[in-house]
N, C-alpha and C. Protein backbone atom coordinates (compact mmCIF):
# COMPACT_ATOMS: atom_id res chain seq x y z
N UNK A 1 0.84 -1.17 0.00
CA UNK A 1 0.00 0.00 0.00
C UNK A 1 0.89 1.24 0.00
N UNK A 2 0.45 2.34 -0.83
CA UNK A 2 1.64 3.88 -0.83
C UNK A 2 1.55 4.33 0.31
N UNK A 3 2.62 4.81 0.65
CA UNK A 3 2.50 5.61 1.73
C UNK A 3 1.81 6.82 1.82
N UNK A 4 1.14 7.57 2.26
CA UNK A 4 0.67 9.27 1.99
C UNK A 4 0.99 10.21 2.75
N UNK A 5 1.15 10.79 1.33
CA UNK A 5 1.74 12.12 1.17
C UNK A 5 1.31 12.96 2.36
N UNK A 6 1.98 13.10 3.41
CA UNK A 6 1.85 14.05 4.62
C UNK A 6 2.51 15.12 4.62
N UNK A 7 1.84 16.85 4.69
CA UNK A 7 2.36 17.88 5.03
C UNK A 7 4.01 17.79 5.88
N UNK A 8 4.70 18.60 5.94
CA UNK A 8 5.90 19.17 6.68
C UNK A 8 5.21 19.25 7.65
N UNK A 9 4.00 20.34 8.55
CA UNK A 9 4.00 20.01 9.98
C UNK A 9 3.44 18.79 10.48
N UNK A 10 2.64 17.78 9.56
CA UNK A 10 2.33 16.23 10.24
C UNK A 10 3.57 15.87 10.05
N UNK A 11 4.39 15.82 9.37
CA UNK A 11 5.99 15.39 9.56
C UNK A 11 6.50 15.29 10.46
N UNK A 12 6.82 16.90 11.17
CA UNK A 12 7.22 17.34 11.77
C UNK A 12 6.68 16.56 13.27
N UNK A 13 5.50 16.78 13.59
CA UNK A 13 4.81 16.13 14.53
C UNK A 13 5.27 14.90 14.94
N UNK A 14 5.13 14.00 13.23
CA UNK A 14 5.42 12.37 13.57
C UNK A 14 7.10 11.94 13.82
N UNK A 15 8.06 13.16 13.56
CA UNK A 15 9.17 13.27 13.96
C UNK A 15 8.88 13.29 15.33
N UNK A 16 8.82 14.60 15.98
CA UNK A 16 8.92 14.43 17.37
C UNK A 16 7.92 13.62 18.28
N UNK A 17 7.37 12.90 17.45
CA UNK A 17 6.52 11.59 18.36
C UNK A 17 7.44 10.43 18.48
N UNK A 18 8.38 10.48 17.61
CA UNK A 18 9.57 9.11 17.37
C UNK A 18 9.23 8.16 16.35
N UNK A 19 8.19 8.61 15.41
CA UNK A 19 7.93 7.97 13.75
C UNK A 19 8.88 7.93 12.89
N UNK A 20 9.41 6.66 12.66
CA UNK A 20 10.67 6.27 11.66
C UNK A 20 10.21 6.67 10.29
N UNK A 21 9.06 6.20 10.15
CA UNK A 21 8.71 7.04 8.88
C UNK A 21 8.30 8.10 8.40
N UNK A 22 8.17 8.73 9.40
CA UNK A 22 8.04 10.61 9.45
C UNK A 22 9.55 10.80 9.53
N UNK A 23 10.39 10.68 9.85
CA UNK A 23 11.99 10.88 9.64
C UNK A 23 12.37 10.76 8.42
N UNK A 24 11.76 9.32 7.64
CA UNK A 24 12.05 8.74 6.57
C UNK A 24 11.76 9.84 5.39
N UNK A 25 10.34 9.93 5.61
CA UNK A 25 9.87 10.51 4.69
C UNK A 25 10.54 12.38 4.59
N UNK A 26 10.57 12.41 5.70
CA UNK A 26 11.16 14.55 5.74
C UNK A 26 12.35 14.33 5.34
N UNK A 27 13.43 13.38 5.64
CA UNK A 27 14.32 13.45 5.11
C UNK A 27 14.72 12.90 3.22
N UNK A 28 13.66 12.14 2.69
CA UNK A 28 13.80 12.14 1.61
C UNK A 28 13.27 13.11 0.81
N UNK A 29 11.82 13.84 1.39
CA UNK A 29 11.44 15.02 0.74
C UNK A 29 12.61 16.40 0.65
N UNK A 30 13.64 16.54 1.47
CA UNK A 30 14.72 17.13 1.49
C UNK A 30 15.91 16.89 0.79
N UNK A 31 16.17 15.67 0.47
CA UNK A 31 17.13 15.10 0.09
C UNK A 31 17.94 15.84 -1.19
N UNK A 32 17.38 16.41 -1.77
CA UNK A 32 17.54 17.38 -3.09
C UNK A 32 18.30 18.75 -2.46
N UNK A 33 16.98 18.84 -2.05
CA UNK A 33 17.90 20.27 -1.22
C UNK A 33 18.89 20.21 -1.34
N UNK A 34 18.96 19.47 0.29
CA UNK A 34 20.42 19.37 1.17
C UNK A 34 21.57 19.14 0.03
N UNK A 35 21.61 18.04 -0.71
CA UNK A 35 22.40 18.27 -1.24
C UNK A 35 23.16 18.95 -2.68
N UNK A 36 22.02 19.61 -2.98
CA UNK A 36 22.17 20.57 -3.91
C UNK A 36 23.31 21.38 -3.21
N UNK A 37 23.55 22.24 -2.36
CA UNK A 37 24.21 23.33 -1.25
C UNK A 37 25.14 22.39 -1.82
N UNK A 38 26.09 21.20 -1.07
CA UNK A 38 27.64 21.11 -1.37
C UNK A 38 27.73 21.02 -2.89
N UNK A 39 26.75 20.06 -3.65
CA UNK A 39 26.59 20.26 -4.92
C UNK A 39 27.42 22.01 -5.47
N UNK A 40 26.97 22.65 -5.13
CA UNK A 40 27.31 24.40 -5.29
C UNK A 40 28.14 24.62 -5.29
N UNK A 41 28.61 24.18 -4.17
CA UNK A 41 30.52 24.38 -3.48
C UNK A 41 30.75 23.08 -4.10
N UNK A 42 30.78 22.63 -5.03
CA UNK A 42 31.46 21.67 -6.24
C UNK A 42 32.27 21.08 -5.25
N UNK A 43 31.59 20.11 -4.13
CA UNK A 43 32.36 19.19 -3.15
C UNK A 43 32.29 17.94 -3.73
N UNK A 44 33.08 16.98 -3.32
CA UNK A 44 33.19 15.72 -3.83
C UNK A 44 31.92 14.74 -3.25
N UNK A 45 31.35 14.18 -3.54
CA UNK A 45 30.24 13.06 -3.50
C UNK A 45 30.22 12.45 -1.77
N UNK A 46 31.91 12.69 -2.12
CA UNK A 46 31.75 11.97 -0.15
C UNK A 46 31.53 13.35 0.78
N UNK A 47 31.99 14.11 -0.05
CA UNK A 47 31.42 15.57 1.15
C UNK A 47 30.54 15.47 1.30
N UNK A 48 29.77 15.47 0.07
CA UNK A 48 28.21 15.79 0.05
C UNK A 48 27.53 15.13 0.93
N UNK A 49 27.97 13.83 0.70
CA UNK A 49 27.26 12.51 1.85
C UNK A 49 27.53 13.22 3.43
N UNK A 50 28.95 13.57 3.89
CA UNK A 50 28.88 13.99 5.06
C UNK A 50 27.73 15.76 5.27
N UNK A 51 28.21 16.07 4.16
CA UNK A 51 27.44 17.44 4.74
C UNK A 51 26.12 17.02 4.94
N UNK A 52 25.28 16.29 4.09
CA UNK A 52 23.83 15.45 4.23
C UNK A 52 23.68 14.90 6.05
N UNK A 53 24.67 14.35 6.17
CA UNK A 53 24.76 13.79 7.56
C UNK A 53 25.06 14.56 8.75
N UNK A 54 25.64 15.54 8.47
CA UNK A 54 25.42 16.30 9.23
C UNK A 54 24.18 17.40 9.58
N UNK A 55 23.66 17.77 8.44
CA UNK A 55 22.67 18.29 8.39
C UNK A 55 21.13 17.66 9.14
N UNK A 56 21.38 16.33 8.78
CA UNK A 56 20.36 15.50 9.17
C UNK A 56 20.46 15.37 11.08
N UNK A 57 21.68 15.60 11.19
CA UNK A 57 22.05 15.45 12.55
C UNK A 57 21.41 16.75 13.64
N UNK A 58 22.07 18.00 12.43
CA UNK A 58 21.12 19.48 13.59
C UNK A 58 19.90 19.20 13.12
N UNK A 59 19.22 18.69 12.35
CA UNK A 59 18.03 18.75 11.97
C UNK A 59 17.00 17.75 13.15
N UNK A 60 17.71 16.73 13.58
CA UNK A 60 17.61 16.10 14.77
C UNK A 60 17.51 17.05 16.06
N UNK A 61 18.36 17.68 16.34
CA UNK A 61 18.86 18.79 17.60
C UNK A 61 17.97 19.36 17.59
N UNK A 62 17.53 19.76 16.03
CA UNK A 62 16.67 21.38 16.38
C UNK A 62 15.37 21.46 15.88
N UNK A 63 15.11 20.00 15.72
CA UNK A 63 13.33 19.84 15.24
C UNK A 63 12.06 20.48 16.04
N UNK A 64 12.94 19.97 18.00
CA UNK A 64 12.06 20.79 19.01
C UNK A 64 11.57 21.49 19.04
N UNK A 65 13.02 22.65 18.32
CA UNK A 65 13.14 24.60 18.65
C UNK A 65 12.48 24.76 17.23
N UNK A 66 11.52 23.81 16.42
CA UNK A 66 11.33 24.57 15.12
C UNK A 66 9.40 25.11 15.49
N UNK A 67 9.79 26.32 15.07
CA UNK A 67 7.86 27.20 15.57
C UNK A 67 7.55 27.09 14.41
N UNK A 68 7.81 26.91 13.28
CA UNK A 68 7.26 27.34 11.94
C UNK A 68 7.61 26.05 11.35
N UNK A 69 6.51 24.86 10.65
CA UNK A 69 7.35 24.42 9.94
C UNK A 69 7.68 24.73 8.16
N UNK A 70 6.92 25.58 7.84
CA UNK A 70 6.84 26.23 6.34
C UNK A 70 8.58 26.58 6.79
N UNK A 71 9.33 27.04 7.47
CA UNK A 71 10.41 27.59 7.24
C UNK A 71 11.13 26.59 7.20
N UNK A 72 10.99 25.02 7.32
CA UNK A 72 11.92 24.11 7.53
C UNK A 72 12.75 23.95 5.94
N UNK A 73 12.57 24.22 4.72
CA UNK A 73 13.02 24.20 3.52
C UNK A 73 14.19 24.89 3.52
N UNK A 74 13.76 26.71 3.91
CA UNK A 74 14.69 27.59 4.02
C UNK A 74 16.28 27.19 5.36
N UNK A 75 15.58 26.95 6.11
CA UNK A 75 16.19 26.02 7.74
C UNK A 75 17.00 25.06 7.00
N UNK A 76 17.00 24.16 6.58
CA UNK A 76 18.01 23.33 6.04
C UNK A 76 18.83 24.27 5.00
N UNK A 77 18.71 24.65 4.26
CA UNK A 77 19.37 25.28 2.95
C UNK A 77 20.35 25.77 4.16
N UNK A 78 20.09 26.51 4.86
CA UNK A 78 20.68 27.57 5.57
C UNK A 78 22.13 26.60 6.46
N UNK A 79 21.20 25.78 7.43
CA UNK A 79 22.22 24.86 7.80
C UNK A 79 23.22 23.81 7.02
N UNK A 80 22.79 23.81 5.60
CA UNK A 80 23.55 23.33 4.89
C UNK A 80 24.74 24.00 4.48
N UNK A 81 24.22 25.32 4.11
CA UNK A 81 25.88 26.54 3.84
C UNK A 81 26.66 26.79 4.55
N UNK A 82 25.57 26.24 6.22
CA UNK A 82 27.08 26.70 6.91
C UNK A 82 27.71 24.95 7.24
N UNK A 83 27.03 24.04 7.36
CA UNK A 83 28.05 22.60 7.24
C UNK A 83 29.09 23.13 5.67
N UNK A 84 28.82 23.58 5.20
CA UNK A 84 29.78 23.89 3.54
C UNK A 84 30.68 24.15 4.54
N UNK A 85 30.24 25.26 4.89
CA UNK A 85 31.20 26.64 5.26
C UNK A 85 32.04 25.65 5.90
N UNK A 86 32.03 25.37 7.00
CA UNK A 86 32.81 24.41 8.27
C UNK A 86 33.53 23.83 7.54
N UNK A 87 33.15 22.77 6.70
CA UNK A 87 33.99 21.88 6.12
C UNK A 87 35.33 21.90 5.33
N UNK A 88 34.67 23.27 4.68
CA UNK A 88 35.79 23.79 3.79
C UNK A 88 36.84 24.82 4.54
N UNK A 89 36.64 25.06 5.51
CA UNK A 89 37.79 25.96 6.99
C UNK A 89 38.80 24.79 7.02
N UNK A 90 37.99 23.48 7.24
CA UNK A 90 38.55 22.66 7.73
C UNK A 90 39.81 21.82 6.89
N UNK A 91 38.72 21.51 5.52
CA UNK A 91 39.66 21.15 4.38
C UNK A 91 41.01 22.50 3.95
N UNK A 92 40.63 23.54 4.42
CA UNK A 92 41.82 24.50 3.81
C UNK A 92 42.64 24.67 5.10
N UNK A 93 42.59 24.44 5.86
CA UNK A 93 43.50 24.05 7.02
C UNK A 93 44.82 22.93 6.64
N UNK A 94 43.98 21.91 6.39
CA UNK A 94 44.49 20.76 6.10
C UNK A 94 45.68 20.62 4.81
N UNK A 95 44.98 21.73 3.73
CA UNK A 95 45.59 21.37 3.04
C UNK A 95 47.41 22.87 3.01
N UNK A 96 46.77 23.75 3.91
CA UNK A 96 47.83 25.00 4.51
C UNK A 96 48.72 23.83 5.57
N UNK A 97 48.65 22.82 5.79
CA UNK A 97 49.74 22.11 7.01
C UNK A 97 50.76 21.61 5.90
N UNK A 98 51.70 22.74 6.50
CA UNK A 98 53.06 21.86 5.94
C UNK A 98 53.24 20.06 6.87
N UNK A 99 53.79 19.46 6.08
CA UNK A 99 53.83 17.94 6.42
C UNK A 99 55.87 17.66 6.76
């Protein structure tokens, strides 16, 4: 049987009730997004995967603190530029260490 198509705030809801498939589902309706952003910053496939994972991770943290869920689209994009951002401090660190 299909699953149905549930709004972002029943999502949201069946997230913070502890619904695997309200997780399932918000995070595949996102899935584009999120990784469109490292997509941008022309990161390699395994970035992308981590920046995804990380994202998915504050998205965990901060589902609580979310009042709006219409803003959750913009909310990821946002937390996605700055997992970019981080990553790439980090990678240009790495690659400034003399060896």
């Amino acid at each position: 049987m299909p699953t149905a198509i549930r709004d972002d705030a029943d999502l949201v809801r069946g997230c913070l009730a502890g619904e695997a498939a309200a997780w399932e589902q918000l995070l595949h309706r996102y899935r584009r997004l999120i990784y469109s952003v490292p997509m941008a910053f022309r990161f390699t496939n395994e970035d992308a995967d981590d920046v995804f994972q990380r994202v998915a991770m504050k998205l965990i943290e901060g589902l609580p603190k979310l009042r709006d869920p219409a803003a959750l689209p913009s909310w990821l994009a946002t937390v996605a530029r700055h997992e970019c951002h981080a990553l790439h401090r980090v990678e240009s660190r790495n690659v400034d260490t003399p060896v």
